[in-house]
PDB file of N, CA and C in Angstrom:
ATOM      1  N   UNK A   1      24.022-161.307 -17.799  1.00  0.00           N
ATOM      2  CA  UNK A   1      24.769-161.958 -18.828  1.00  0.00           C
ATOM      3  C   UNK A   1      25.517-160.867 -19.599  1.00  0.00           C
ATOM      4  N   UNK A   2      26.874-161.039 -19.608  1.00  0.00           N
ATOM      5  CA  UNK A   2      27.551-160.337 -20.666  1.00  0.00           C
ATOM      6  C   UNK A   2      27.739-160.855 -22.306  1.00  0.00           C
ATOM      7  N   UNK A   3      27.538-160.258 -22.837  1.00  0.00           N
ATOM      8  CA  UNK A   3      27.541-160.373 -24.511  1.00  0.00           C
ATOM      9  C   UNK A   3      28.554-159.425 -25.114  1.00  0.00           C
ATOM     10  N   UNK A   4      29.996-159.835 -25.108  1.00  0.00           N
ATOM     11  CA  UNK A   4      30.634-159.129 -25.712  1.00  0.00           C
ATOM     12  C   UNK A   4      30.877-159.432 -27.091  1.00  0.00           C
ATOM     13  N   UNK A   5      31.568-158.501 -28.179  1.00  0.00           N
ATOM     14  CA  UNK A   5      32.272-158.752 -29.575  1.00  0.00           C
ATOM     15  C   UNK A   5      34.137-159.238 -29.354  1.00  0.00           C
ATOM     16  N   UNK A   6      34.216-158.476 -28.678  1.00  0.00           N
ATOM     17  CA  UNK A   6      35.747-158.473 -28.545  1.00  0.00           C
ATOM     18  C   UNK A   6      36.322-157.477 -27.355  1.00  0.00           C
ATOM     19  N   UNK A   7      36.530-158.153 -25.990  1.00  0.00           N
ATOM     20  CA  UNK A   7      36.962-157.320 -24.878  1.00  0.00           C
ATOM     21  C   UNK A   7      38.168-156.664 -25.183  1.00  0.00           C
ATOM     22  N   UNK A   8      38.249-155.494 -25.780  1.00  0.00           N
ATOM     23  CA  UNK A   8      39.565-154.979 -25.972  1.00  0.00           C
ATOM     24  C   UNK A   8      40.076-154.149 -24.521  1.00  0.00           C
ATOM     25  N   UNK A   9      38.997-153.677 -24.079  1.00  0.00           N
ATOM     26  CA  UNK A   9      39.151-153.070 -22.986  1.00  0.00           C
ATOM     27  C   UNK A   9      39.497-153.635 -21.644  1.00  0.00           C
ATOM     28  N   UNK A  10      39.519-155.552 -21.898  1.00  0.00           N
ATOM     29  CA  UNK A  10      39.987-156.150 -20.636  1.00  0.00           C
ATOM     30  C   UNK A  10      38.797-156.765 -20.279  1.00  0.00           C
ATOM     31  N   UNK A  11      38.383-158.501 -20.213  1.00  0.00           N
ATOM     32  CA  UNK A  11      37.779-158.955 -19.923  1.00  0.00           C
ATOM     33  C   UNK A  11      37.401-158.844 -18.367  1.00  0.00           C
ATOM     34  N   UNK A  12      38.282-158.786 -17.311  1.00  0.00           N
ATOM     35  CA  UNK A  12      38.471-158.253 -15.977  1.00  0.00           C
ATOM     36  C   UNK A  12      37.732-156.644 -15.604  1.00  0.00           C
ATOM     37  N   UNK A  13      38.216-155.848 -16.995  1.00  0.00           N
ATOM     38  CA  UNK A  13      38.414-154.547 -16.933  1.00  0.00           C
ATOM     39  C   UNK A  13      36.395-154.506 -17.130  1.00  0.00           C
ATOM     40  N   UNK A  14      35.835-155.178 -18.347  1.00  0.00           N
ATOM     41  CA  UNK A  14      34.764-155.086 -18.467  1.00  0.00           C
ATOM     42  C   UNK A  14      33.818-155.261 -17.678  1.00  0.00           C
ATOM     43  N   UNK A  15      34.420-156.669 -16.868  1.00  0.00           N
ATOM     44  CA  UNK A  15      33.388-157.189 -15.868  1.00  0.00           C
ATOM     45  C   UNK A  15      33.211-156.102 -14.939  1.00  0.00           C
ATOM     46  N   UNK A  16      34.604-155.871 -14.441  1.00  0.00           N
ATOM     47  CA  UNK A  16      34.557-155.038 -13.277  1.00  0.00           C
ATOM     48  C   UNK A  16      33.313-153.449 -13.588  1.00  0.00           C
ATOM     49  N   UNK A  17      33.319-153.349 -14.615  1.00  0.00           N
ATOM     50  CA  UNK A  17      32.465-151.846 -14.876  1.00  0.00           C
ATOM     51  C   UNK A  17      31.164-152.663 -14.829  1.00  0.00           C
ATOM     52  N   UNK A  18      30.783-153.682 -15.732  1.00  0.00           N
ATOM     53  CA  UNK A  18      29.200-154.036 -15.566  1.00  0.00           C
ATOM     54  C   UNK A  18      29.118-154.596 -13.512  1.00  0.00           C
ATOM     55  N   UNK A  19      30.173-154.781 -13.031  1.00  0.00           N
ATOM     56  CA  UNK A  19      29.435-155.075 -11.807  1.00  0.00           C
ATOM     57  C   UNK A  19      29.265-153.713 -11.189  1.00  0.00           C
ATOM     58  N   UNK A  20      30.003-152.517 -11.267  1.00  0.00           N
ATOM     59  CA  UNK A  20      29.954-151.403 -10.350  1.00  0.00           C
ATOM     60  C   UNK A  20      28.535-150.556 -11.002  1.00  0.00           C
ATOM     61  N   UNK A  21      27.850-151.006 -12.694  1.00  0.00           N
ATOM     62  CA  UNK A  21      26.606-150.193 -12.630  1.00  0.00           C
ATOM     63  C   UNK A  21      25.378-151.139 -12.882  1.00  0.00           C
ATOM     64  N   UNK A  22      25.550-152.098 -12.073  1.00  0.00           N
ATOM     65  CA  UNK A  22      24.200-152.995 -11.931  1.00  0.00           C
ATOM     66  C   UNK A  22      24.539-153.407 -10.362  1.00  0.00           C
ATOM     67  N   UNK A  23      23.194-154.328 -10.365  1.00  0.00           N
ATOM     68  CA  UNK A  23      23.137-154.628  -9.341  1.00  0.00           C
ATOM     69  C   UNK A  23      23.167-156.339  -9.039  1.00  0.00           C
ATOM     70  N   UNK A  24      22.937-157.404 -10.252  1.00  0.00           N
ATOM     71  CA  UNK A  24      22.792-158.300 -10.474  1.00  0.00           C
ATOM     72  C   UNK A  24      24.274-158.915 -10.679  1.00  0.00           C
ATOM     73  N   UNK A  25      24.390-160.410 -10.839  1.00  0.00           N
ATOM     74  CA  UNK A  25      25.506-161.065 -10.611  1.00  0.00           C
ATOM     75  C   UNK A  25      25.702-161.442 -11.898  1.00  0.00           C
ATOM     76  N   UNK A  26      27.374-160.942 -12.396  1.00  0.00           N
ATOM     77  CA  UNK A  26      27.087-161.575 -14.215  1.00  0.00           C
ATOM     78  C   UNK A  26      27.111-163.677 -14.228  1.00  0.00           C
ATOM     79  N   UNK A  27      26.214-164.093 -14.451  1.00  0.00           N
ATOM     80  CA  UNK A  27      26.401-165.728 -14.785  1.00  0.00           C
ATOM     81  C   UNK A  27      26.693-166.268 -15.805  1.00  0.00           C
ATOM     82  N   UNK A  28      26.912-164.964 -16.943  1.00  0.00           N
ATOM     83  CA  UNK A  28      27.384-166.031 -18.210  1.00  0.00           C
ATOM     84  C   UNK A  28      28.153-164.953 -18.881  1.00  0.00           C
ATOM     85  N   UNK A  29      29.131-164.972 -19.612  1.00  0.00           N
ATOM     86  CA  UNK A  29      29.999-164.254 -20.750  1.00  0.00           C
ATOM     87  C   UNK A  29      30.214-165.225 -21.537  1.00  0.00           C
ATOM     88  N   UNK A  30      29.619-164.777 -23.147  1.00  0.00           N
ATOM     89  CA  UNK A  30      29.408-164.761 -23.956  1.00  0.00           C
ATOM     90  C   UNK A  30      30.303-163.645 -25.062  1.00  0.00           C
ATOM     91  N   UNK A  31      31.179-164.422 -25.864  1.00  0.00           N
ATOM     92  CA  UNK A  31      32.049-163.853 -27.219  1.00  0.00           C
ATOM     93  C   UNK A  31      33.416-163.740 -26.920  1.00  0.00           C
ATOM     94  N   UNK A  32      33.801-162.825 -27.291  1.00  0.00           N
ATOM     95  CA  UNK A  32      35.281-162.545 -27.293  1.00  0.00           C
ATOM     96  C   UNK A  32      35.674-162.124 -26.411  1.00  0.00           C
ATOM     97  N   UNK A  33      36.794-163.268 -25.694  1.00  0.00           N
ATOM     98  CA  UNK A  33      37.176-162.475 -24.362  1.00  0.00           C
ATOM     99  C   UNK A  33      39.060-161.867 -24.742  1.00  0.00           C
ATOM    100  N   UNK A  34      39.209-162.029 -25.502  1.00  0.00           N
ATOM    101  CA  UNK A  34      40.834-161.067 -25.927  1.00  0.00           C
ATOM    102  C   UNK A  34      41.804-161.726 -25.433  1.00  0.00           C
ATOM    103  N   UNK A  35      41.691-163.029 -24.838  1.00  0.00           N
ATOM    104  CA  UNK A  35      42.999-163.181 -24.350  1.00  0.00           C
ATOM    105  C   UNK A  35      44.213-164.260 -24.896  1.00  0.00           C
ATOM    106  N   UNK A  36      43.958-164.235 -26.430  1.00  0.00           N
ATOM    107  CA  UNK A  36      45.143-164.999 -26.725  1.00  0.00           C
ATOM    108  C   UNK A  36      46.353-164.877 -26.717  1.00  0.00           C
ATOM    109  N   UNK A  37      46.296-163.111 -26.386  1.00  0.00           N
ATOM    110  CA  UNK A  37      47.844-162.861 -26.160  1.00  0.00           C
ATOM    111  C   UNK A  37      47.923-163.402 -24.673  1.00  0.00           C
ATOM    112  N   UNK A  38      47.446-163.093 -24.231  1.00  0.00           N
ATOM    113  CA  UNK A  38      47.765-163.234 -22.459  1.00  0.00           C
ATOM    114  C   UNK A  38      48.367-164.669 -22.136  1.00  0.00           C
ATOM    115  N   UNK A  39      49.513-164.389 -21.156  1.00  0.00           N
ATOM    116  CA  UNK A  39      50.624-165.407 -20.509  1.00  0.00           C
ATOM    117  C   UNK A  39      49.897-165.997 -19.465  1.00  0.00           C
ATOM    118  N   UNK A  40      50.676-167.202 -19.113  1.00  0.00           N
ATOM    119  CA  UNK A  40      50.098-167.813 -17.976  1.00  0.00           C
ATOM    120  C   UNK A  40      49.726-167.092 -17.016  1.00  0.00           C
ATOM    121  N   UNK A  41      50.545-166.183 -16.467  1.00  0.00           N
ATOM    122  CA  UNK A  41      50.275-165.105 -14.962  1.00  0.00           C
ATOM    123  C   UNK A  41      49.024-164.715 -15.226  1.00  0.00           C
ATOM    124  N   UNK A  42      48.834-164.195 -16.434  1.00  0.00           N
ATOM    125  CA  UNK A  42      47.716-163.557 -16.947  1.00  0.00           C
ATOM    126  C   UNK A  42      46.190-164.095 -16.871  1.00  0.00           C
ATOM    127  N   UNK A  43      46.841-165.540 -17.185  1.00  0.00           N
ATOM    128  CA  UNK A  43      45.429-166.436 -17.302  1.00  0.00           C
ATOM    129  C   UNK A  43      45.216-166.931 -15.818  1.00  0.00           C
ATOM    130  N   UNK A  44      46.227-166.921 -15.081  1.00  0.00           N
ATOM    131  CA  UNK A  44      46.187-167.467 -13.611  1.00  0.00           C
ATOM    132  C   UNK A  44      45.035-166.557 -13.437  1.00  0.00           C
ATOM    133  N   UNK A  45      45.408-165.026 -13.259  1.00  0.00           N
ATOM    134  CA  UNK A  45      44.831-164.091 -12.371  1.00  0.00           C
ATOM    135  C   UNK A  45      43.462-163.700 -12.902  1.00  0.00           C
ATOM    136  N   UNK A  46      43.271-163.927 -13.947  1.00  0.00           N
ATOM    137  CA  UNK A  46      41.690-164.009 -14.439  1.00  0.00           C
ATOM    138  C   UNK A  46      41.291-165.140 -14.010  1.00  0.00           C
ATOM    139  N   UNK A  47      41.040-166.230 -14.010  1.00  0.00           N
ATOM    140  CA  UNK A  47      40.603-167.319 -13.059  1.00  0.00           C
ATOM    141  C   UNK A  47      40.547-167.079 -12.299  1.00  0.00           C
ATOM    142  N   UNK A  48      41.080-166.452 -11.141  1.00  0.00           N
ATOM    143  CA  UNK A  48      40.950-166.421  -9.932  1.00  0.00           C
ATOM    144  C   UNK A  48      40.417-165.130  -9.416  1.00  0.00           C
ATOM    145  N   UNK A  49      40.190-164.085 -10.199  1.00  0.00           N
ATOM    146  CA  UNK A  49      38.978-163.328 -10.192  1.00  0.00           C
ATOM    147  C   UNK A  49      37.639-164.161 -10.504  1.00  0.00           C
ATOM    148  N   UNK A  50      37.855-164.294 -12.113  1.00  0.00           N
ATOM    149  CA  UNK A  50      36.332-165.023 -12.278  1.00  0.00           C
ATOM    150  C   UNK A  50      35.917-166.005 -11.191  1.00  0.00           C
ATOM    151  N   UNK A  51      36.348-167.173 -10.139  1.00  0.00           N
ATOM    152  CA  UNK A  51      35.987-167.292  -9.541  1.00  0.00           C
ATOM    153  C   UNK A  51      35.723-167.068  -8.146  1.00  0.00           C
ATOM    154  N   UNK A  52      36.319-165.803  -7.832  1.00  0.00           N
ATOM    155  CA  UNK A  52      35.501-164.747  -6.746  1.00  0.00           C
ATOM    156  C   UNK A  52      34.402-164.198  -7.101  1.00  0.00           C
ATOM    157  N   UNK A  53      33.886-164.311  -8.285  1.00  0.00           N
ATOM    158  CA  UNK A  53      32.732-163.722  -9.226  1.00  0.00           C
ATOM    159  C   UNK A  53      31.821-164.406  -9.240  1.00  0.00           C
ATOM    160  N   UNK A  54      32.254-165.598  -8.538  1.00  0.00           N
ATOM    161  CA  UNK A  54      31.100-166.663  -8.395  1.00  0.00           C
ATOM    162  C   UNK A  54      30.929-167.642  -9.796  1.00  0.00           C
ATOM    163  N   UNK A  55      32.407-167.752 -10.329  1.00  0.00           N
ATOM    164  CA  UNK A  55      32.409-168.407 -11.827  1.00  0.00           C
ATOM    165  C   UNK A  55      31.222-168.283 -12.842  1.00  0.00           C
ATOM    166  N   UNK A  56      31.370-167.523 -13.391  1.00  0.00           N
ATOM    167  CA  UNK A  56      29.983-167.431 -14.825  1.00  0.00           C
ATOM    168  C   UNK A  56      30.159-168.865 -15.181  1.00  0.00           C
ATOM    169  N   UNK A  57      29.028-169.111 -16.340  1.00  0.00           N
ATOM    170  CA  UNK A  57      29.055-169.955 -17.159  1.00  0.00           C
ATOM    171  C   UNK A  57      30.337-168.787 -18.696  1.00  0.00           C
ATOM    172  N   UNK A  58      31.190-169.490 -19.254  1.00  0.00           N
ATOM    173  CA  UNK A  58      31.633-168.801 -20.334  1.00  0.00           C
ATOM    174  C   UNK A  58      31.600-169.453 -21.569  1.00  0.00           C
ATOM    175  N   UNK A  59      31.451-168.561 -22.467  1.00  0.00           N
ATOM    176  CA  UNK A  59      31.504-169.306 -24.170  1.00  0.00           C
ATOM    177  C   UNK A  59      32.225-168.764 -24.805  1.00  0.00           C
ATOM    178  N   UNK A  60      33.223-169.201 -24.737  1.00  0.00           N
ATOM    179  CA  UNK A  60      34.374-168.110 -25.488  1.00  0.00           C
ATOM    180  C   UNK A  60      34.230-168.589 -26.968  1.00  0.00           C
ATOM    181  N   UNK A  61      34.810-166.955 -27.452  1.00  0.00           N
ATOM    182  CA  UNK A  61      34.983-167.388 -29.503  1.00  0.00           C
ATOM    183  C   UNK A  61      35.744-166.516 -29.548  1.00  0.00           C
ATOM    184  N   UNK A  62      36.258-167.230 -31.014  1.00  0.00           N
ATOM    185  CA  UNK A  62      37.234-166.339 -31.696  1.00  0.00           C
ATOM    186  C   UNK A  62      38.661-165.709 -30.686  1.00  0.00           C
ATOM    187  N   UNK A  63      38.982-164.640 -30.258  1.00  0.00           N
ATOM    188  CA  UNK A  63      39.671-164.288 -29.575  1.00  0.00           C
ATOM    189  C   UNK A  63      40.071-164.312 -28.421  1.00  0.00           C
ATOM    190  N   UNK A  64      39.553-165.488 -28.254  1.00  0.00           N
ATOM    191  CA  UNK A  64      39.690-166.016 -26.565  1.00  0.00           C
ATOM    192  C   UNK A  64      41.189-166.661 -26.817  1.00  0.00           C
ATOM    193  N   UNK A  65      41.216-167.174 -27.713  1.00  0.00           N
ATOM    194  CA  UNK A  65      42.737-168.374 -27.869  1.00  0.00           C
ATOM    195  C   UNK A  65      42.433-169.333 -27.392  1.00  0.00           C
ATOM    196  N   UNK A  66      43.135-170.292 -27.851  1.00  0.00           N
ATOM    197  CA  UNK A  66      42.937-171.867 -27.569  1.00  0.00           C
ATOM    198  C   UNK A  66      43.807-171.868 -26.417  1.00  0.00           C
ATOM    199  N   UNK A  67      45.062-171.514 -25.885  1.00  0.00           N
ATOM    200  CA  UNK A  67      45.479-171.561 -25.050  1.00  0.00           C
ATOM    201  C   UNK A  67      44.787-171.091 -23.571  1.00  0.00           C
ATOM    202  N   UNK A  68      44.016-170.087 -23.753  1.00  0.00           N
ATOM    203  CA  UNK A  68      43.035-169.430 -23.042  1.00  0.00           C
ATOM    204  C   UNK A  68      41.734-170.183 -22.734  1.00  0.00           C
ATOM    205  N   UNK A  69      41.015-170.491 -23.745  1.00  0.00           N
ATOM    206  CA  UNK A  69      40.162-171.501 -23.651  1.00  0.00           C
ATOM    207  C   UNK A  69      40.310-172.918 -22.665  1.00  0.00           C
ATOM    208  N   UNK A  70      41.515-173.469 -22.961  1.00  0.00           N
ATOM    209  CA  UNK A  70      41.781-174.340 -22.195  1.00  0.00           C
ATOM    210  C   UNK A  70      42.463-173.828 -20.536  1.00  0.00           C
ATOM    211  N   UNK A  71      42.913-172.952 -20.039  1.00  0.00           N
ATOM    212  CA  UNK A  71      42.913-172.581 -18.906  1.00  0.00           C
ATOM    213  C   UNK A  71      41.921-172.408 -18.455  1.00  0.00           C
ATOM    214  N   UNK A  72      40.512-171.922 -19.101  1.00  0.00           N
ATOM    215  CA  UNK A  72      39.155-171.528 -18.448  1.00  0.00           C
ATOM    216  C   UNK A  72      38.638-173.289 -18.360  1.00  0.00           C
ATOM    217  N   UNK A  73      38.635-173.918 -19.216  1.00  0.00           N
ATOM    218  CA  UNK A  73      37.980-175.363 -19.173  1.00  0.00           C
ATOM    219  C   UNK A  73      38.493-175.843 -18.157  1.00  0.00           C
ATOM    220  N   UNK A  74      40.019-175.828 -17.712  1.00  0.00           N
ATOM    221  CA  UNK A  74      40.328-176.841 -16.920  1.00  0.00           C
ATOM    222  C   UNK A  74      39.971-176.235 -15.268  1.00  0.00           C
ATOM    223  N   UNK A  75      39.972-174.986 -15.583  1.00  0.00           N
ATOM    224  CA  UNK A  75      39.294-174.352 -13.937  1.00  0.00           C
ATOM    225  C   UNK A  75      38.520-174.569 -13.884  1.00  0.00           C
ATOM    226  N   UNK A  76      37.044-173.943 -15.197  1.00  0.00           N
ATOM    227  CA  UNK A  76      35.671-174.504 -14.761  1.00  0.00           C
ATOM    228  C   UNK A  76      35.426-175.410 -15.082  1.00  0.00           C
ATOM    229  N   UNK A  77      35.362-176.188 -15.848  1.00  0.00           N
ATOM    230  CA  UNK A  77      34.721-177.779 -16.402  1.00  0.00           C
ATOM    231  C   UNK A  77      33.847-177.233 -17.012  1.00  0.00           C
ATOM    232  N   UNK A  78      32.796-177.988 -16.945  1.00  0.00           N
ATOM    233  CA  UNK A  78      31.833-178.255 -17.910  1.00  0.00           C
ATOM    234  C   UNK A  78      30.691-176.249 -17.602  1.00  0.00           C
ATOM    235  N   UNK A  79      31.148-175.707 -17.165  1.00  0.00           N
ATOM    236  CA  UNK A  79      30.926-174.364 -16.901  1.00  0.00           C
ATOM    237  C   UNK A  79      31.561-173.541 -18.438  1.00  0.00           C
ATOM    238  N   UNK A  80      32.216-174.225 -19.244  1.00  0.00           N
ATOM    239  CA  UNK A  80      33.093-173.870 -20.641  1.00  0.00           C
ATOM    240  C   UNK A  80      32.727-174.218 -21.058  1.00  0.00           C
ATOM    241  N   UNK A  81      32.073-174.046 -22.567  1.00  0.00           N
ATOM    242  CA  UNK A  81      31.548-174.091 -23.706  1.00  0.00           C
ATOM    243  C   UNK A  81      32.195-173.284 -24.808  1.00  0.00           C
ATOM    244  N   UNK A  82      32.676-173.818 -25.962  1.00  0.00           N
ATOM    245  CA  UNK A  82      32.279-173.330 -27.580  1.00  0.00           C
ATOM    246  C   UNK A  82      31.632-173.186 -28.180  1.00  0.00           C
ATOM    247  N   UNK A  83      31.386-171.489 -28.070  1.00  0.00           N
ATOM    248  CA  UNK A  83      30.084-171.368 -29.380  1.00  0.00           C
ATOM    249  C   UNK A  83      31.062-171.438 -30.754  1.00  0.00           C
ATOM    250  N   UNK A  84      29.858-171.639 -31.460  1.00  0.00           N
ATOM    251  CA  UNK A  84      30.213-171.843 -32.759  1.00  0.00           C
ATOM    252  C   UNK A  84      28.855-171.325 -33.826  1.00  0.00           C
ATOM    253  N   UNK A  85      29.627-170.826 -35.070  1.00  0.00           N
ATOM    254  CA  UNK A  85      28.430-170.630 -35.838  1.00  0.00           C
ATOM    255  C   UNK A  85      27.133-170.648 -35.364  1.00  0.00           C
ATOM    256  N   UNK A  86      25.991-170.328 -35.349  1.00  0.00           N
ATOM    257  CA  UNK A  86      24.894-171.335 -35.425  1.00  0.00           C
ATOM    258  C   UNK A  86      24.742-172.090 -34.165  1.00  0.00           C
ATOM    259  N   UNK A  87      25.728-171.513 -33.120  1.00  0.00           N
ATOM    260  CA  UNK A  87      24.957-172.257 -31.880  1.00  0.00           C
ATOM    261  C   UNK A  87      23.698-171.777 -30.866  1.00  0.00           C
ATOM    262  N   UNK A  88      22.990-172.234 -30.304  1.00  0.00           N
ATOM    263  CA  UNK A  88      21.715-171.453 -29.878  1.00  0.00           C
ATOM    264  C   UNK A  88      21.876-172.302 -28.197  1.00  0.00           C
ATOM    265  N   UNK A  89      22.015-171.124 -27.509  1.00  0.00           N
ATOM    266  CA  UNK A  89      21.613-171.039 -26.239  1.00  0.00           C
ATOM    267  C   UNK A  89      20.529-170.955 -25.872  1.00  0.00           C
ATOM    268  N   UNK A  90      20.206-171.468 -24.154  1.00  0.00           N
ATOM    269  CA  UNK A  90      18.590-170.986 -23.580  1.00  0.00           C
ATOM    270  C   UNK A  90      18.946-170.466 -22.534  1.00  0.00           C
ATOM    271  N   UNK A  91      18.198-169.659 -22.029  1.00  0.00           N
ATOM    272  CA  UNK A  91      18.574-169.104 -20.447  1.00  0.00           C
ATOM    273  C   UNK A  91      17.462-169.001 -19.832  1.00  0.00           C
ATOM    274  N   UNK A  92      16.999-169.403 -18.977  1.00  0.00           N
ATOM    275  CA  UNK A  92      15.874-169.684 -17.932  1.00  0.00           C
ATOM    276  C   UNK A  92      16.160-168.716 -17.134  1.00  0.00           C
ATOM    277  N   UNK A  93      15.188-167.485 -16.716  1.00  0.00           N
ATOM    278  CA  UNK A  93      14.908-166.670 -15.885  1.00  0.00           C
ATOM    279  C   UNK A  93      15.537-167.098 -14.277  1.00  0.00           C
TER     280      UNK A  93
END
């Protein structure tokens, strides 16, 4: 599971480093994924990484953008979630 604050370094860019020093498959990102600037091309080609990645579950906040948000919802479905304040996740081993 990734737990970011704010991918400044590239949500793509991040994943790609946690997959080259583990060994496990990321299934969920969690926080800020940076991409409200990012254009359609932009949002295309992250989708279509993330799902060579085997689609995480994602919870985007804050700096994801609503425009962003909704490109990830309509690829994954119900795999998209809003955290919010005060929301509490579970994760089963």
């Amino acid at each position: 599971m990734l737990i970011c604050g704010c991918c400044h370094a590239g949500l793509l860019n991040t994943l790609y480093h946690v997959q080259a020093h583990s060994t496990g498959e990321v299934v969920a990102v969690l926080g800020g994924m940076h991409l409200a600037e990012a254009d359609e091309c932009q949002l295309a080609h992250i989708v279509k990484a993330l799902q060579r990645m085997g689609s995480p579950y994602l919870y985007p906040i804050h700096c994801t953008g609503e425009r962003a948000y909704i490109a990830l919802a309509n690829a994954f479905g119900m795999r998209v979630s809003a955290l919010r304040a005060g929301s509490t996740l579970e994760f089963a081993p």
